[in-house]
N, C-alpha and C. Protein backbone atom coordinates (compact mmCIF):
# COMPACT_ATOMS: atom_id res chain seq x y z
N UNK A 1 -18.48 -19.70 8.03
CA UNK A 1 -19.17 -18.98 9.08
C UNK A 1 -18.39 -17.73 9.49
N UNK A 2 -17.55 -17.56 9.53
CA UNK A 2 -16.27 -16.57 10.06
C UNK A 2 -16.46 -15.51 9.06
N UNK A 3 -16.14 -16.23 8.09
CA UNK A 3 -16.37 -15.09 6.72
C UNK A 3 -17.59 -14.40 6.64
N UNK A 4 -18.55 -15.11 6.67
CA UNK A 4 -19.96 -14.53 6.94
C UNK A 4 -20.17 -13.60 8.27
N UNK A 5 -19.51 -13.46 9.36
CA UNK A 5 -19.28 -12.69 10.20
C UNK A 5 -18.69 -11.70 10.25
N UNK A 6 -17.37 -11.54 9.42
CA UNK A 6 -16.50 -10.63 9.09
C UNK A 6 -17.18 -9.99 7.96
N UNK A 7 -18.09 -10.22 7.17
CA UNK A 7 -18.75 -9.71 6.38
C UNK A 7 -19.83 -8.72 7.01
N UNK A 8 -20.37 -8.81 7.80
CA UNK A 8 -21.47 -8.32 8.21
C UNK A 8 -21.01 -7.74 8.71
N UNK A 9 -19.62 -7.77 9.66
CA UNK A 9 -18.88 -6.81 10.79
C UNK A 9 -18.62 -5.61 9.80
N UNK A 10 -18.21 -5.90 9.25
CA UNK A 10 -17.44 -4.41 8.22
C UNK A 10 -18.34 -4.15 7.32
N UNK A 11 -19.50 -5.13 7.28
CA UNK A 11 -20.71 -3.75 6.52
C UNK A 11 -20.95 -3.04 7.40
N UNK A 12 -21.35 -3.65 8.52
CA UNK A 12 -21.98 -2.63 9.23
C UNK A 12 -20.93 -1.28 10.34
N UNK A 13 -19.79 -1.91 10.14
CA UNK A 13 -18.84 -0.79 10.67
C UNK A 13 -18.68 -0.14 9.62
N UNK A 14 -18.70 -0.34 8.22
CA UNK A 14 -18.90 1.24 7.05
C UNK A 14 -19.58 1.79 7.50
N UNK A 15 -20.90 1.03 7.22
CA UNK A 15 -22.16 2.20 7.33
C UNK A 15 -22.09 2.87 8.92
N UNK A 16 -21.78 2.49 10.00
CA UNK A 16 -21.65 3.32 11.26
C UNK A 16 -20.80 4.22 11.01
N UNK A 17 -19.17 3.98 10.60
CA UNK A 17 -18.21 5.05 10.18
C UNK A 17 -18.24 5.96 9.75
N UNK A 18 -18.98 5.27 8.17
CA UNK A 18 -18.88 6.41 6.75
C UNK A 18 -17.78 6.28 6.17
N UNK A 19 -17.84 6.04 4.73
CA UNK A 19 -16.47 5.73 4.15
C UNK A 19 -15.41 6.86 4.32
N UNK A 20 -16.10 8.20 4.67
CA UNK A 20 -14.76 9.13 4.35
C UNK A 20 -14.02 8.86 5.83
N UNK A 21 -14.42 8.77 6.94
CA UNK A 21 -13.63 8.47 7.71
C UNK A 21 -12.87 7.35 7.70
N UNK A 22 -13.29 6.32 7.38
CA UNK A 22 -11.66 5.17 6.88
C UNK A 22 -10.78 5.44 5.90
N UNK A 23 -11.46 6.42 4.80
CA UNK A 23 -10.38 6.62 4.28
C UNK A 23 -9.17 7.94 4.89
N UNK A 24 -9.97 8.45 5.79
CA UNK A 24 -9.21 9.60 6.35
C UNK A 24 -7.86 8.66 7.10
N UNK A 25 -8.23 7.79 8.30
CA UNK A 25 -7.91 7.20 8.84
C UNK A 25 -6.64 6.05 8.33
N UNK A 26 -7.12 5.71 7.06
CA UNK A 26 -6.31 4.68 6.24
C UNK A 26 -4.91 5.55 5.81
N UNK A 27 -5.49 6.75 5.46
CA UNK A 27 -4.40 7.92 4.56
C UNK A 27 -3.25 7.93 6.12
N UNK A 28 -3.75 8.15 7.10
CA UNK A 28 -2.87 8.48 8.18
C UNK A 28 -1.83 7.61 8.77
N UNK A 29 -2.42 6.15 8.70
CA UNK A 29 -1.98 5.15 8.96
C UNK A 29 -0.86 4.52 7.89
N UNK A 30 -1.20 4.98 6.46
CA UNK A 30 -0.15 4.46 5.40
C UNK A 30 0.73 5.88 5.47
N UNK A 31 0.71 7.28 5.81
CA UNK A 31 1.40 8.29 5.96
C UNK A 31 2.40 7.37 7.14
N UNK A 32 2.40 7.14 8.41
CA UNK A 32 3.36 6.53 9.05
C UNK A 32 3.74 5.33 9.10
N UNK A 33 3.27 5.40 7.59
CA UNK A 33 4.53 3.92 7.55
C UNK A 33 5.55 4.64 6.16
N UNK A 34 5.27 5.09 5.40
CA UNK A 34 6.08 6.31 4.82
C UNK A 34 7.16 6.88 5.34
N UNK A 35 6.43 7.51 6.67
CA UNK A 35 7.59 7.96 7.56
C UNK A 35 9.06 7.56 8.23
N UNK A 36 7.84 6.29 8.05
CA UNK A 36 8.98 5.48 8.95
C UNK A 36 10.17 4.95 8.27
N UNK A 37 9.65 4.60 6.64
CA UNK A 37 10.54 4.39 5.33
C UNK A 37 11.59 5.80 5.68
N UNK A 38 11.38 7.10 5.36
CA UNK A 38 12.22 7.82 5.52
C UNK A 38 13.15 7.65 6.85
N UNK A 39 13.15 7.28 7.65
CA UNK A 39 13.26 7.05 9.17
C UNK A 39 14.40 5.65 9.27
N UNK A 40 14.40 4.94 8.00
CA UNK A 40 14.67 3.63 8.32
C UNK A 40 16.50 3.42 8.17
N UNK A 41 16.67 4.75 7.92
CA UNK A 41 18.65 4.93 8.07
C UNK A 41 18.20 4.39 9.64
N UNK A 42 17.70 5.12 10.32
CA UNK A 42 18.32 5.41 12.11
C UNK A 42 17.44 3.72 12.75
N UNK A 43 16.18 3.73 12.06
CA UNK A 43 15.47 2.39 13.09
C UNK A 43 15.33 1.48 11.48
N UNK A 44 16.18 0.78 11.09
CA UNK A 44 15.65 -0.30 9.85
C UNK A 44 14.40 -1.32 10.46
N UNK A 45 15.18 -2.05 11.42
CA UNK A 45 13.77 -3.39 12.02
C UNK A 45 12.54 -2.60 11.91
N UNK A 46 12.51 -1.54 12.63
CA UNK A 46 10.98 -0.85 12.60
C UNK A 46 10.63 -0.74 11.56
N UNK A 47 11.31 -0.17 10.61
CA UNK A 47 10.70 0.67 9.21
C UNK A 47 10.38 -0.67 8.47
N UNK A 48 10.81 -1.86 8.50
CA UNK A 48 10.88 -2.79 7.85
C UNK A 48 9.55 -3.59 8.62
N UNK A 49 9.03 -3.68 9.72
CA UNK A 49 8.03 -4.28 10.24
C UNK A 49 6.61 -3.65 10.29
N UNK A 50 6.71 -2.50 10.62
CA UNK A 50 5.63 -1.29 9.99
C UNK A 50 5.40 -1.54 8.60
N UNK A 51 6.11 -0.76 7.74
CA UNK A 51 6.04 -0.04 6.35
C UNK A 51 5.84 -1.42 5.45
N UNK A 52 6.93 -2.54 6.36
CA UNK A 52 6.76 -3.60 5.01
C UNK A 52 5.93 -4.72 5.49
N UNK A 53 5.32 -4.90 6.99
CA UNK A 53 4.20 -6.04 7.47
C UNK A 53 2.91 -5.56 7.51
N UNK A 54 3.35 -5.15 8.70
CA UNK A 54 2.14 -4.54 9.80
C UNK A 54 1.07 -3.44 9.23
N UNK A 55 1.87 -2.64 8.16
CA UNK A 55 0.51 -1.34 7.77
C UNK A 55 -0.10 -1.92 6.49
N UNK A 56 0.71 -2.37 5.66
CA UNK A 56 0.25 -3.09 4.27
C UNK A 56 -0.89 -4.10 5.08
N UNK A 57 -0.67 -5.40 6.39
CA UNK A 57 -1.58 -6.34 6.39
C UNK A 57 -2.59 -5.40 6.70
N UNK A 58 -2.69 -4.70 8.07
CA UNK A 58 -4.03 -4.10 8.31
C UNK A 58 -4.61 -3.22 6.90
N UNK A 59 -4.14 -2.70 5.98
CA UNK A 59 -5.18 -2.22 5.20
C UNK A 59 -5.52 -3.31 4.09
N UNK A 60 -4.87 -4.12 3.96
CA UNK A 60 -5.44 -5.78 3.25
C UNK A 60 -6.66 -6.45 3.91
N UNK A 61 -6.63 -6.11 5.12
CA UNK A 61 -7.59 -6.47 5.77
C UNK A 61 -8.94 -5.63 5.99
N UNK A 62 -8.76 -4.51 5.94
CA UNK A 62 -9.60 -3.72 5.89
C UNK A 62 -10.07 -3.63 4.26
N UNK A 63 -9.10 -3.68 3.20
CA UNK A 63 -9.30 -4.13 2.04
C UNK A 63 -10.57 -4.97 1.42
N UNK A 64 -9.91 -6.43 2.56
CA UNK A 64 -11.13 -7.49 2.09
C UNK A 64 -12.01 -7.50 2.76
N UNK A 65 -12.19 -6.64 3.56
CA UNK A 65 -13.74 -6.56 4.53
C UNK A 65 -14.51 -6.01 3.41
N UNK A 66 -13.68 -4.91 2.71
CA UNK A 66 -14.57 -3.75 2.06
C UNK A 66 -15.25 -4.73 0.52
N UNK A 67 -14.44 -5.20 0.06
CA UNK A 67 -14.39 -6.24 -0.91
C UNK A 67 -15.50 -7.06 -0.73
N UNK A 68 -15.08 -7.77 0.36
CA UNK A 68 -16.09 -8.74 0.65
C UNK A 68 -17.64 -8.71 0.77
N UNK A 69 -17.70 -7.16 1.57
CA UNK A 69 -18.75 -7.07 2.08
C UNK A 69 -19.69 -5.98 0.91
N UNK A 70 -19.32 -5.44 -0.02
CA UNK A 70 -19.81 -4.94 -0.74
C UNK A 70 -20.10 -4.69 -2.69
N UNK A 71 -18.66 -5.96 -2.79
CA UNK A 71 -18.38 -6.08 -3.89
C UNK A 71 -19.91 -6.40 -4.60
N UNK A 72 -21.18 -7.42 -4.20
CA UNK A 72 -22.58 -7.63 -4.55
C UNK A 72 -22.96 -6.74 -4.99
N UNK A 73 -23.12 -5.64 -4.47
CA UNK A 73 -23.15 -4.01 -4.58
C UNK A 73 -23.28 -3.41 -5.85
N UNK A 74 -21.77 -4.10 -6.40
CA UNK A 74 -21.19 -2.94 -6.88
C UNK A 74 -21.60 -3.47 -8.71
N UNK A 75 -22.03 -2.66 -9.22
CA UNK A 75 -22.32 -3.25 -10.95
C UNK A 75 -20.72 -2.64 -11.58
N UNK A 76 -20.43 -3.20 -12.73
CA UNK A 76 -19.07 -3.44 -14.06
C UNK A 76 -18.35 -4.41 -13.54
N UNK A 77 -17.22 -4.23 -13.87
CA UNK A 77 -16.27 -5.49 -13.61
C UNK A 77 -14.85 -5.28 -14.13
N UNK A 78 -13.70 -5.89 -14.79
CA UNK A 78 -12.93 -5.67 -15.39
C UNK A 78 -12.27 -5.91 -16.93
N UNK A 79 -13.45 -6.19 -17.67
CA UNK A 79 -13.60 -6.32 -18.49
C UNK A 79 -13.27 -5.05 -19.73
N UNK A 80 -13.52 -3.60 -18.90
CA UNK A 80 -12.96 -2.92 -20.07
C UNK A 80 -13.13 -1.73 -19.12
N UNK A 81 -12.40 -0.66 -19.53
CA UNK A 81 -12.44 0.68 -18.78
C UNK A 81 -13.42 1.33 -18.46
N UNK A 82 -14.51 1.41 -19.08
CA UNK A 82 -16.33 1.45 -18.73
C UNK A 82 -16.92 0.84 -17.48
N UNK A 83 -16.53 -0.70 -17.60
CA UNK A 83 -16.69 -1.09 -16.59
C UNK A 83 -15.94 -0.75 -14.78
N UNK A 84 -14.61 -0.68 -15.40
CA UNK A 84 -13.58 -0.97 -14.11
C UNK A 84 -14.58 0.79 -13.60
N UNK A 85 -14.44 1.54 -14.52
CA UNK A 85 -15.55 2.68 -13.78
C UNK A 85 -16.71 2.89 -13.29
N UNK A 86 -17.30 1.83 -13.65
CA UNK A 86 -19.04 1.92 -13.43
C UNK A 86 -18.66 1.17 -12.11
N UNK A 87 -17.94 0.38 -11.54
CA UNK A 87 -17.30 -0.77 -10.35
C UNK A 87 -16.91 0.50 -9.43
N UNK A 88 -16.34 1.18 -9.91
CA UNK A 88 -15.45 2.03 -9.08
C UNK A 88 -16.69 3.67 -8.48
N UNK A 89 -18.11 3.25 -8.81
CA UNK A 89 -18.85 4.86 -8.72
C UNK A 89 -19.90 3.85 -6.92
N UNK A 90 -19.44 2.62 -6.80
CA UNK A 90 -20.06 1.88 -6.24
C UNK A 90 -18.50 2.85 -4.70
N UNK A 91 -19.18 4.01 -3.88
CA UNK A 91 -17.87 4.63 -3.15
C UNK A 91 -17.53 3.32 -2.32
N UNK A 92 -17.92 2.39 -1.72
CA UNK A 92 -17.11 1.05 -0.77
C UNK A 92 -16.25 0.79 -1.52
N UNK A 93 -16.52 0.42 -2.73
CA UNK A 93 -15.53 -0.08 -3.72
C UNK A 93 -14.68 0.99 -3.93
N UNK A 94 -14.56 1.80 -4.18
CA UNK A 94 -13.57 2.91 -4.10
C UNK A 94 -13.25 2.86 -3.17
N UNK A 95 -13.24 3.06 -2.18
CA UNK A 95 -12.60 3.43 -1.19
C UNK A 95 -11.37 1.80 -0.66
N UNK A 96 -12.20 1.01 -1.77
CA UNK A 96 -11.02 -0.36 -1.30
C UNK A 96 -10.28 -0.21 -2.23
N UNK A 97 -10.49 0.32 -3.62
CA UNK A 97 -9.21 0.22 -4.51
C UNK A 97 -8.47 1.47 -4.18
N UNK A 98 -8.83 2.51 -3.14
CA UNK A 98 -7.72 3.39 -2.85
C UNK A 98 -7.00 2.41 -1.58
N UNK A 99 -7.11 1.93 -0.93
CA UNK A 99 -6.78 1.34 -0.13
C UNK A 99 -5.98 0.22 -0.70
N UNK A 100 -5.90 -0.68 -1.53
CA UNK A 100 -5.26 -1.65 -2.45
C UNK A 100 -4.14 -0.55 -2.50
N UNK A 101 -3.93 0.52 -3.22
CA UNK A 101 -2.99 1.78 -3.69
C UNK A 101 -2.22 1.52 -2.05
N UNK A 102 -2.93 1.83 -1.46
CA UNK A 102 -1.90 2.57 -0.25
C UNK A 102 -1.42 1.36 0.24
N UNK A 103 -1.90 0.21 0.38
CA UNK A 103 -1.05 -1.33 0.89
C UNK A 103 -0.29 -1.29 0.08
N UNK A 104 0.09 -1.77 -1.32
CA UNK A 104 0.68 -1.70 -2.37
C UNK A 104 1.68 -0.93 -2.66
N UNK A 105 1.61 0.26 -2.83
CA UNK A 105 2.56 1.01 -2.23
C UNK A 105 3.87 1.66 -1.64
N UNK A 106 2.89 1.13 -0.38
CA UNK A 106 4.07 1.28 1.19
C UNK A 106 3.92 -0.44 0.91
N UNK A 107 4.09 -1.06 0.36
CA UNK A 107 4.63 -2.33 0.03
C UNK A 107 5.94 -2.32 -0.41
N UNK A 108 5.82 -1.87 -1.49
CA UNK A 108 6.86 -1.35 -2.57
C UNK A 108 7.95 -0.63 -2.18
N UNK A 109 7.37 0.79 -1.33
CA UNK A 109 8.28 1.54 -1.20
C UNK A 109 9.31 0.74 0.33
N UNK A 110 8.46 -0.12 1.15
CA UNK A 110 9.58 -1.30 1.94
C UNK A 110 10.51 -1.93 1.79
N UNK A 111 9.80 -2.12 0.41
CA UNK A 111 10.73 -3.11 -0.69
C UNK A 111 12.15 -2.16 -1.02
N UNK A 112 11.90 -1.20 -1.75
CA UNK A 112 12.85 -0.50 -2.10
C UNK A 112 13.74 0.10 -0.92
N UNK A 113 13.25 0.29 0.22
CA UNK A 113 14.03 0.69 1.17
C UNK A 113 15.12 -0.54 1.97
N UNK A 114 14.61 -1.29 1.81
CA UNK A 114 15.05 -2.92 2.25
C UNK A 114 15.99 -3.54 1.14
N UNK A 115 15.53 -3.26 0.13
CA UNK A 115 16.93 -3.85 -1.03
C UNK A 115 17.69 -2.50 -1.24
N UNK A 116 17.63 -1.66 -1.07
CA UNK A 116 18.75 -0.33 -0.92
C UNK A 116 19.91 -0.57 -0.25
N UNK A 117 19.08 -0.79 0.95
CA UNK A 117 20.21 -1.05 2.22
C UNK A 117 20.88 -2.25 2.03
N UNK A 118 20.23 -3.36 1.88
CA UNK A 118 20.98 -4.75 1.48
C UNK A 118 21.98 -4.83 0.24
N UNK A 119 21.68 -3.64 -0.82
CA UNK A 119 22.93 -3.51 -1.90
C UNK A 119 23.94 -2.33 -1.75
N UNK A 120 23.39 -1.62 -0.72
CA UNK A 120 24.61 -0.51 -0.41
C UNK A 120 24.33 0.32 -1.11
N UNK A 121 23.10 1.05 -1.16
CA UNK A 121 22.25 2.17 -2.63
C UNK A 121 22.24 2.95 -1.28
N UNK A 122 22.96 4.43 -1.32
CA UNK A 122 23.00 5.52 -0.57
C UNK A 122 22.00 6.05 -0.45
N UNK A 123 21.43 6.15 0.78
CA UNK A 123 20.04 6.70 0.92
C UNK A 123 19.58 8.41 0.09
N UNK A 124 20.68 9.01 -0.18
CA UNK A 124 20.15 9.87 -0.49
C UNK A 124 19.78 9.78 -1.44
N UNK A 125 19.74 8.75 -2.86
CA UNK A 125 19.15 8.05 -4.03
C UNK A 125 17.65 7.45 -3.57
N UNK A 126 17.45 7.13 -2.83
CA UNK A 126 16.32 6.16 -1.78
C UNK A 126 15.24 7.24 -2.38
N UNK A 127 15.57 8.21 -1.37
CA UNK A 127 14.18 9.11 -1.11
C UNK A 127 13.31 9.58 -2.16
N UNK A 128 14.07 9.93 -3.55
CA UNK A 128 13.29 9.90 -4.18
C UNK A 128 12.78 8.76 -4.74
N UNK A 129 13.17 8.33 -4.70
CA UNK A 129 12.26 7.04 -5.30
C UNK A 129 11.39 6.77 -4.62
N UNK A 130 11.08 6.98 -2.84
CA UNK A 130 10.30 6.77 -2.15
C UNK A 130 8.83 8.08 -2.53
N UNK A 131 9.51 9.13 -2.34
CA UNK A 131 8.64 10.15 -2.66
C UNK A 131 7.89 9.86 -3.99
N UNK A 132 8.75 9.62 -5.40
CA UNK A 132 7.81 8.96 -6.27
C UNK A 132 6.58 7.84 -6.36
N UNK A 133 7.37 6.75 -5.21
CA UNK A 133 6.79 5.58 -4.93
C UNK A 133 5.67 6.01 -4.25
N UNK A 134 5.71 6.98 -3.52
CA UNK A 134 4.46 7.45 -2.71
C UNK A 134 3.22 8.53 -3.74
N UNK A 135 3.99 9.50 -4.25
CA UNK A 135 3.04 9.80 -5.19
C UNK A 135 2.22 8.84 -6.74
N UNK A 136 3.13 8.30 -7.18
CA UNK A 136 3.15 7.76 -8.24
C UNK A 136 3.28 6.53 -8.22
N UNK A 137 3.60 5.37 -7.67
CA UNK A 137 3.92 4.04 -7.47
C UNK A 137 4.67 3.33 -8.31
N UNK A 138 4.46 3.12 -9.39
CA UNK A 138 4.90 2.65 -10.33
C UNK A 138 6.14 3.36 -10.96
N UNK A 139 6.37 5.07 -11.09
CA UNK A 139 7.12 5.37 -11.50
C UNK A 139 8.50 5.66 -10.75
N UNK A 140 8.55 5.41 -9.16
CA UNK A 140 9.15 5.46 -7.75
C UNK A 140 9.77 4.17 -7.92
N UNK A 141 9.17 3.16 -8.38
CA UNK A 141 9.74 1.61 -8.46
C UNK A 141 10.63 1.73 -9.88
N UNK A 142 10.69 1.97 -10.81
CA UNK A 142 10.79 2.40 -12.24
C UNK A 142 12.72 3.05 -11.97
N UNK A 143 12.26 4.26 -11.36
CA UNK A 143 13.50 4.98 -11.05
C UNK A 143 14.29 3.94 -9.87
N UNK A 144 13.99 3.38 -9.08
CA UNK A 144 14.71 2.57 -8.20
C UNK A 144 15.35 1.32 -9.18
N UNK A 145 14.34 0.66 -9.84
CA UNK A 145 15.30 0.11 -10.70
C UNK A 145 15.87 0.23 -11.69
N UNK A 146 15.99 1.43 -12.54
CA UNK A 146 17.12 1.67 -12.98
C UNK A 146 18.52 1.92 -12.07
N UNK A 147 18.22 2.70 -11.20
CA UNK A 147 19.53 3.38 -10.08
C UNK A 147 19.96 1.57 -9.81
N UNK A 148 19.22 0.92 -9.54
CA UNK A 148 20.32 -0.34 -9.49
C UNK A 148 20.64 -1.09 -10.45
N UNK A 149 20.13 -0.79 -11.91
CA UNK A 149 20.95 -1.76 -12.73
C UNK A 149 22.48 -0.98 -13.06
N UNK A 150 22.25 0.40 -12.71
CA UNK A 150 23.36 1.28 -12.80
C UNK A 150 24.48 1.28 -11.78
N UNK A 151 24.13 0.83 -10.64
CA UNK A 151 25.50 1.00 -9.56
C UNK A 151 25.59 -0.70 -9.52
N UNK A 152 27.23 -0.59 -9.18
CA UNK A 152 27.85 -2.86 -8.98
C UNK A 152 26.96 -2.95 -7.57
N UNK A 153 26.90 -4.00 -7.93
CA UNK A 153 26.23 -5.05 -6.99
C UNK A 153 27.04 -5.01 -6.04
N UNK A 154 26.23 -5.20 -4.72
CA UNK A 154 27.43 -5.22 -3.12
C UNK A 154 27.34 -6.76 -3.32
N UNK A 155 28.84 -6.87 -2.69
CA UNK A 155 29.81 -8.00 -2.10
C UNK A 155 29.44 -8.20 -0.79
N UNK A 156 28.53 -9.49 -0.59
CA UNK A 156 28.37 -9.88 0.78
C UNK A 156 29.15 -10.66 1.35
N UNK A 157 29.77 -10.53 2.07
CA UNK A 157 31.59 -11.21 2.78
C UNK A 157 30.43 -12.71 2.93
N UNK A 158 30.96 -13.43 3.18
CA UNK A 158 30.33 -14.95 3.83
C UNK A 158 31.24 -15.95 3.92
């Protein structure tokens, strides 16, 4: 029953919205948690509760509204690159797999900012990888882990 409620809630808050405004909105909201990654020398708890909880859950959530409520919608599937495109011209559905991107992400780039600091990886190595991680995702994570198979492992006293 819930689900069936939350379904109907976020169809019908698309169609009142309009997808370009959530995605305007989504872009702004994963921009400050980015920020806050850069930010996370001076406030870590924050940058780490933002960037790596709080902005990833709300667009997961906004995610599976979009998912939920329109995936019926949407014709292909993932079966082959034809499809994952013909899935993706369905704009709700787009607008959730850009949104998957931006949770994902500022997932990642939390991640990398959070095991930096925990191995003693000098922030000024960080940023790009963050900046990659933010343009590129995959290749931001890529460069972060090489830079740590390359520097010794920190010594945690205990």
């Amino acid at each position: 029953m819930a689900v069936a409620v939350f379904i109907l809630t976020m169809s019908s808050w698309i169609d009142a919205m309009q997808a370009d405004v959530v995605f305007q909105l989504a872009n702004a909201v994963a921009l400050a948690g980015w920020v806050a990654l850069l930010l996370s020398p001076l406030v870590p708890k924050l940058a780490d509760r933002l960037a790596g909880l709080a902005i990833p859950l709300l667009l997961s959530v906004a995610y599976a509204g979009l998912v939920l409520a329109f995936w019926a919608r949407g014709e292909g599937g993932f079966g082959s690159l034809d499809q994952v495109a013909q899935l993706f011209q369905t704009r709700e559905l787009l607008l959730a797999g850009w949104l998957h991107y931006l949770a994902f992400d500022l997932f990642v780039g939390a991640w990398i900012a959070r095991t930096a600091r925990e191995s003693l990886v000098p922030f000024w190595l960080v940023v790009p990888c963050l900046v990659l991680t933010f343009l590129f995702g995959p290749i931001g994570f890529l460069v972060f882990a090489a830079i740590r198979s390359v520097r010794p492992k920190a010594v945690v006293a205990g």
